[in-house]
Protein backbone atom coordinates (compact mmCIF):
# COMPACT_ATOMS: atom_id res chain seq x y z
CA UNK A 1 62.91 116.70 92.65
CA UNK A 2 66.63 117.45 93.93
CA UNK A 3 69.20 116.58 91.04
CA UNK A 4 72.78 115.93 91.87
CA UNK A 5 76.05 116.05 89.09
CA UNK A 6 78.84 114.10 90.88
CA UNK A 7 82.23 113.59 88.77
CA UNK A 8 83.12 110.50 87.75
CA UNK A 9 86.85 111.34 86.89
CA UNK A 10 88.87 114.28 86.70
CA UNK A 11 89.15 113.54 82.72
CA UNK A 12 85.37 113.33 82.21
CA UNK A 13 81.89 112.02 82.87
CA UNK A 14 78.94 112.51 85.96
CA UNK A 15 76.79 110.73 87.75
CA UNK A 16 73.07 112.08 87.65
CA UNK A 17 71.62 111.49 91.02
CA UNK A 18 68.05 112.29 92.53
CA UNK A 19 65.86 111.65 88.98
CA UNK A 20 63.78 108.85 87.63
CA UNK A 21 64.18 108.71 83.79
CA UNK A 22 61.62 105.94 83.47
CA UNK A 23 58.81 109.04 83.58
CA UNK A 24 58.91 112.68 81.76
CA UNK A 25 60.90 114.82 83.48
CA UNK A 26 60.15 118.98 83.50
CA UNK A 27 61.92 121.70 81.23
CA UNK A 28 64.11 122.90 84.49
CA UNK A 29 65.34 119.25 85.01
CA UNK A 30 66.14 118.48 81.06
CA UNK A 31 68.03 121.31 81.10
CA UNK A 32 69.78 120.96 83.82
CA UNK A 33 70.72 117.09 82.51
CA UNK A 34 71.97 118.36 78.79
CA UNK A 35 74.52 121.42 80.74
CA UNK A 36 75.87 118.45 82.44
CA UNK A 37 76.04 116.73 79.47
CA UNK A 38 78.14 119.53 78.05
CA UNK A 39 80.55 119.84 80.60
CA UNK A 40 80.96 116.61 81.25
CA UNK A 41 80.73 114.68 77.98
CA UNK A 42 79.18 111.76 79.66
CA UNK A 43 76.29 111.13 81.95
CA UNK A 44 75.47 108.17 84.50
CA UNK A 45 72.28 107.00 85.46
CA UNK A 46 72.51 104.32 87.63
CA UNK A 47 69.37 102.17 88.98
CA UNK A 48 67.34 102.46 86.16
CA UNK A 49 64.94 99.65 85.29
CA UNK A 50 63.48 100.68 81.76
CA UNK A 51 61.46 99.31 79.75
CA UNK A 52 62.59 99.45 75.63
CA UNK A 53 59.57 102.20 75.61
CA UNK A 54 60.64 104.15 78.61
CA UNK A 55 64.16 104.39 77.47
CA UNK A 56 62.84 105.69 73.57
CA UNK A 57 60.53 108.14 75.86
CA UNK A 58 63.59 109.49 77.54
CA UNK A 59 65.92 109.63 74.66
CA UNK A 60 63.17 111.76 73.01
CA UNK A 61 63.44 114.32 75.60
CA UNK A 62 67.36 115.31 75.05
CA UNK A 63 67.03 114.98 71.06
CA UNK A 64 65.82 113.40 68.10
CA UNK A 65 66.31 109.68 68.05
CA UNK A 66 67.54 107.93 65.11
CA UNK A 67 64.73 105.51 63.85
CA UNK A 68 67.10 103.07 62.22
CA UNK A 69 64.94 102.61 59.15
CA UNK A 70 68.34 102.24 56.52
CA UNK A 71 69.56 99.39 59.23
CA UNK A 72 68.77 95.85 59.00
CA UNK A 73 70.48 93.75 61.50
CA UNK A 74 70.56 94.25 64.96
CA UNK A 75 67.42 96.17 65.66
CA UNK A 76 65.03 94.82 68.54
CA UNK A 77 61.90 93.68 66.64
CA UNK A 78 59.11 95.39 68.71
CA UNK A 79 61.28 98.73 68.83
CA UNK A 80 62.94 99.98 66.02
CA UNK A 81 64.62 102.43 67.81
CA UNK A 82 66.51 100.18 70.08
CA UNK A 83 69.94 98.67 68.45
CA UNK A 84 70.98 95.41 70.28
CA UNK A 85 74.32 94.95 71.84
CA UNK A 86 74.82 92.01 72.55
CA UNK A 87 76.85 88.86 73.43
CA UNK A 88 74.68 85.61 73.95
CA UNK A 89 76.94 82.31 73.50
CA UNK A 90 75.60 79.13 71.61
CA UNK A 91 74.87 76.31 73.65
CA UNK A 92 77.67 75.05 74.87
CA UNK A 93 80.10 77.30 73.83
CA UNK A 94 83.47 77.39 75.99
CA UNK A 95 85.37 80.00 76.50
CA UNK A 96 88.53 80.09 73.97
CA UNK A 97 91.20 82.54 72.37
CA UNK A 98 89.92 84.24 69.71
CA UNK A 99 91.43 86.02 66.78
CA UNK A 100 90.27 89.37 65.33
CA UNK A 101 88.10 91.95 67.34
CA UNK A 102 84.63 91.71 67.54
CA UNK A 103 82.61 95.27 66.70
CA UNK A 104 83.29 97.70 69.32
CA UNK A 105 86.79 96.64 70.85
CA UNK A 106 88.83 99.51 68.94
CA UNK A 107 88.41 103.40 70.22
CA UNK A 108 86.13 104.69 68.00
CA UNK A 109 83.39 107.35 67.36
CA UNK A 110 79.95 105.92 66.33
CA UNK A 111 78.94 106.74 62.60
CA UNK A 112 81.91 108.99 62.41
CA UNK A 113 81.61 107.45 58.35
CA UNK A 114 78.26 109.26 57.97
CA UNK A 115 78.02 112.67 56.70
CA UNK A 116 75.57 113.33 59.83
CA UNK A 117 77.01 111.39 62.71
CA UNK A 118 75.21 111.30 65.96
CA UNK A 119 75.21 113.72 68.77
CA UNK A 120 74.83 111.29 71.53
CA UNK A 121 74.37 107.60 72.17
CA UNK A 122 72.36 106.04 75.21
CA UNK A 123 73.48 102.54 76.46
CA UNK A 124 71.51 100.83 78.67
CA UNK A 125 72.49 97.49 80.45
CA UNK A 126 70.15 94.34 80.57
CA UNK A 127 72.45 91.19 80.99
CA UNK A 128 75.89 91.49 82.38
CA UNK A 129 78.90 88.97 82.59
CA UNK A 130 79.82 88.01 86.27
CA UNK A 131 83.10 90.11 86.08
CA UNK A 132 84.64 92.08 83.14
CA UNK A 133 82.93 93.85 79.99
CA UNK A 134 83.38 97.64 81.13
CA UNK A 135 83.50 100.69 78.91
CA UNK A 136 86.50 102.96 78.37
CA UNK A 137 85.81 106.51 76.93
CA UNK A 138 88.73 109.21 76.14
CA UNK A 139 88.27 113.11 76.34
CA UNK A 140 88.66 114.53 73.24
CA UNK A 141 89.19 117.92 74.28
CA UNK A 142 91.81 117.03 76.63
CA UNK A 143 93.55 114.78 73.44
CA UNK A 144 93.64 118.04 71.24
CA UNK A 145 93.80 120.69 74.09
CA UNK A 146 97.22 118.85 75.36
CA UNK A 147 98.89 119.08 71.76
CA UNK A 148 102.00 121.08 70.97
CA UNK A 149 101.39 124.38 69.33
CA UNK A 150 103.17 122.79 66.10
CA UNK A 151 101.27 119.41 66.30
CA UNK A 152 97.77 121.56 66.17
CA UNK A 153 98.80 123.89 63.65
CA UNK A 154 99.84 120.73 61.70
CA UNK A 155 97.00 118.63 62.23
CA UNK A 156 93.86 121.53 61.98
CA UNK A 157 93.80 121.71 57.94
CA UNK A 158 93.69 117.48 57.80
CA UNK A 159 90.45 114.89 57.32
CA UNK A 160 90.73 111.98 57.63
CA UNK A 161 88.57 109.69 55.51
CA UNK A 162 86.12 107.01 56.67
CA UNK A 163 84.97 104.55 54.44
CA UNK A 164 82.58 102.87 56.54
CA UNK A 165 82.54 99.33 59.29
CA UNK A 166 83.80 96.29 57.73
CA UNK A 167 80.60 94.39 57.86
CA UNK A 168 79.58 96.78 55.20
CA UNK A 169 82.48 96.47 52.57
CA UNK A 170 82.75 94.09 50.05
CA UNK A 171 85.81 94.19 48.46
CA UNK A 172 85.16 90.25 46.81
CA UNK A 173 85.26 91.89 43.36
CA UNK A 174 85.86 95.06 41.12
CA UNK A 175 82.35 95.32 40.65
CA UNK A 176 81.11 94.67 43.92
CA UNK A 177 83.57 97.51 45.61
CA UNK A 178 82.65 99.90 43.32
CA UNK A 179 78.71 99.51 44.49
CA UNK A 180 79.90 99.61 48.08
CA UNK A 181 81.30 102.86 47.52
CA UNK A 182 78.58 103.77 45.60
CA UNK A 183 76.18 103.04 48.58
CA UNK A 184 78.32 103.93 51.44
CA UNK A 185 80.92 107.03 50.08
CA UNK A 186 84.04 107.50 51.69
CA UNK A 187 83.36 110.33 54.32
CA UNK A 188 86.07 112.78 55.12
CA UNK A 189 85.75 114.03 58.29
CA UNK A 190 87.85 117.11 59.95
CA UNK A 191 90.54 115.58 62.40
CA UNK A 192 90.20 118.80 64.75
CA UNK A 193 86.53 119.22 64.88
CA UNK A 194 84.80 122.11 66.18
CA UNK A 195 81.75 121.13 68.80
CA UNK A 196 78.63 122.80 67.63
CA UNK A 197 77.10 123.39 70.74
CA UNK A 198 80.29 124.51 72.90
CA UNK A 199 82.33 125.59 69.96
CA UNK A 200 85.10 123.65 71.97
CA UNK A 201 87.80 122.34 69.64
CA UNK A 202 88.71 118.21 69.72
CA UNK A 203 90.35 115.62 68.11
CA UNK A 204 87.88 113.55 65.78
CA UNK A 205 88.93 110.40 64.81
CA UNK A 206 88.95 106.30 65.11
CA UNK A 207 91.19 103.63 65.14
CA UNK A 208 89.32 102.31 62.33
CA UNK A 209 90.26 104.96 59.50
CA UNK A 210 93.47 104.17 57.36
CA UNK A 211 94.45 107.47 55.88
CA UNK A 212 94.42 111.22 55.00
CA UNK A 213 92.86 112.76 52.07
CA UNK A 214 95.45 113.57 49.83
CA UNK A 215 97.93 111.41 51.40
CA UNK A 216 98.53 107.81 51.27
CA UNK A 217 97.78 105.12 54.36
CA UNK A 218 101.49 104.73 54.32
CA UNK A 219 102.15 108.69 54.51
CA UNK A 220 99.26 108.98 57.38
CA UNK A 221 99.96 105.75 59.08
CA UNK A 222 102.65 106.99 61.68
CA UNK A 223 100.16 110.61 62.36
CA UNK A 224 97.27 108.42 62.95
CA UNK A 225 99.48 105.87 65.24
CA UNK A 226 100.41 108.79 67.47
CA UNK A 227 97.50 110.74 67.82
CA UNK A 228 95.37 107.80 68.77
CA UNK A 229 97.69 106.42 71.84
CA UNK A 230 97.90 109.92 72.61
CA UNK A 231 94.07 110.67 72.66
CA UNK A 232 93.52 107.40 74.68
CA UNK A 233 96.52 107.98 77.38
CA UNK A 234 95.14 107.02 80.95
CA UNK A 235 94.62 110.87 82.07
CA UNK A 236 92.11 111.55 79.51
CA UNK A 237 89.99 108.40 80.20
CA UNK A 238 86.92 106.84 82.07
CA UNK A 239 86.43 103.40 82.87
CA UNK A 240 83.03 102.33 83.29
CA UNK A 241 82.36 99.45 85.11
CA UNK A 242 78.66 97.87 84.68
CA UNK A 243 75.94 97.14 86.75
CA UNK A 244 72.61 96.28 85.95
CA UNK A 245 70.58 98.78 84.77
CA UNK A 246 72.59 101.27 84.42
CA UNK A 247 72.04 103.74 81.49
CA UNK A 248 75.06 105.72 79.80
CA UNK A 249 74.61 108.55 77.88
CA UNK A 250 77.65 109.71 75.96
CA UNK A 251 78.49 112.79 73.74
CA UNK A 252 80.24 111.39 70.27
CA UNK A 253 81.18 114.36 68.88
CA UNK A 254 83.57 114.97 71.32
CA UNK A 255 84.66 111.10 72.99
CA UNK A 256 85.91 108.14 71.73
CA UNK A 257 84.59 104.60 73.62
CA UNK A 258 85.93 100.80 73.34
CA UNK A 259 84.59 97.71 74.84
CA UNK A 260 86.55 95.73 76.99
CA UNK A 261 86.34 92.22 75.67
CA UNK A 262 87.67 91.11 78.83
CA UNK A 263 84.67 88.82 80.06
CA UNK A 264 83.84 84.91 79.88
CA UNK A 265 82.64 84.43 76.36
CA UNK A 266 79.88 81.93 77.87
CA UNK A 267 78.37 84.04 79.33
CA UNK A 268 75.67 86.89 78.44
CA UNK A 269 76.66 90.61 77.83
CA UNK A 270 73.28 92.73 76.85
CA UNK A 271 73.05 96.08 76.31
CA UNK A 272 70.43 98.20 73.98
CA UNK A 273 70.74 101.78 72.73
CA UNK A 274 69.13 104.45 71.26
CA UNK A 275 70.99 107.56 69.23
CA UNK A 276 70.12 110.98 69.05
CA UNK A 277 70.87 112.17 65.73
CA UNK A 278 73.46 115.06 64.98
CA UNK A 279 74.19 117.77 62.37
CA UNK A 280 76.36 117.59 59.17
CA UNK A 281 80.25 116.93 59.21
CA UNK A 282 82.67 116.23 57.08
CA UNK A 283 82.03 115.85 52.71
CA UNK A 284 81.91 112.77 50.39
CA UNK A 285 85.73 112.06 49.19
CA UNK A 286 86.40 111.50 45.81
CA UNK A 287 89.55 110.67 46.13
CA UNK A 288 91.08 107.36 45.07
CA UNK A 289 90.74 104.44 48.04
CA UNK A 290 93.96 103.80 49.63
């Protein structure tokens, strides 16, 4: 077996050509697949057809896969390794405006609110809109590399703290915000983070985090403008556009993804993933919520 690495785009991200994933793969091969991984930050396989247990099989061989025991929605039922991403419309919905953005349509890092956030995610396509729904992921290294001397020196010493998605916040009552931060912490995670396996240095951060520990959101909020449009500027990005059974295999320690929501609400976008879990980052922040 003859395997291929073509770039996808000058900023990041290859194409892995000449393997089937859907059956174990040698030492030379898997080796060959996480390099690429590392240089590229994220991997293509296109033409897949997996089943859920083929794509746990092959997620196995890069890492260890997250077996999603502390999550409760979103899991598919006969795999418990698989987390469902999906869009399927009510009967007769109709496509409308809509207000807000469903999970995913921000640049973000997945987990980056856990104390051990994931090395990689794999997302594999099942059901795909007629036109619309890509992926957009940002180099990270590019983002930091690209800084001024004074902006790194600035930025290096900062966290920036995480306090978890939204669905998991409850902020109805005193009471009831004091046991969500008693079950999910504030995480403060280092805004230049140094990869473990490359010892690269990148920006680490998500649209979703407010502030700065030891600053207030009003204090951080112009940094944190800046450095995320600059992170996501059109050099440093892919655009992935769909097809069925594809399977995308991204490194989150050093990329940031979004969702285009840019597809006909009535109809069907399904996708399922597995994660391969990472090492520690970042510490619990006892700081006072902003």
């Amino acid at each position: 077996m003859s395997v291929e690495i073509r770039p996808l785009s000058y900023a990041l991200g290859a194409e892995v050509c000449g393997v089937n994933i859907s059956k174990p793969l040698d030492d030379k091969i898997i080796r060959q697949i996480h390099t690429a991984f590392l240089d590229h930050g994220i991997l293509l396989f296109r033409g897949q057809p997996l089943t859920r247990q083929q794509h746990v099989a092959f997620s196995r061989q890069l890492g260890e896969v997250d077996d999603n025991k502390s999550k409760v929605d979103d899991k598919a039922s006969d795999c418990p390794e698989i987390m469902v991403v999906t869009n399927k419309p009510a009967p007769g919905a109709k496509q409308s405006s809509r207000i807000g953005k469903p999970v995913g349509e921000d640049w973000h890092t997945d987990v980056i609110h856990s104390s051990v956030p994931p090395m990689a995610s794999l997302l594999r396509s099942v059901e795909l809109p007629e036109s619309g729904g890509d992926t957009m992921f940002s180099n990270q290294y590019l983002a930091f590399e690209t800084l001024s001397d004074g902006m790194k020196k600035l930025i290096e010493g900062l966290h920036g703290v995480h306090s978890g998605s939204g669905s998991r916040i409850d902020n109805s009552t005193p009471e009831r915000a004091a046991e969500t931060r008693r079950r999910n912490p504030p995480i403060a995670q280092p805004l230049v983070r140094i990869h473990p396996e490359t010892g690269r240095k990148s920006l680490y951060l998500t649209q979703r985090f407010k502030y700065f520990a030891g600053m207030t959101a009003e204090e951080s909020k112009p940094l944190i403008d800046y450095l995320c449009n600059h992170s996501t500027r059109p050099q440093f990005v892919y655009r992935h556009v769909w097809r069925k059974d594809d399977l995308v295999m991204w490194d989150n320690r050093c990329t940031m993804h979004i969702a285009v929501g840019d597809y006909d609400r009535t109809q069907t976008r399904h996708l399922e993933k597995t994660t391969l879990l990472g090492t520690p980052s970042g510490y619990v922040y006892d700081g006072a919520l902003q």
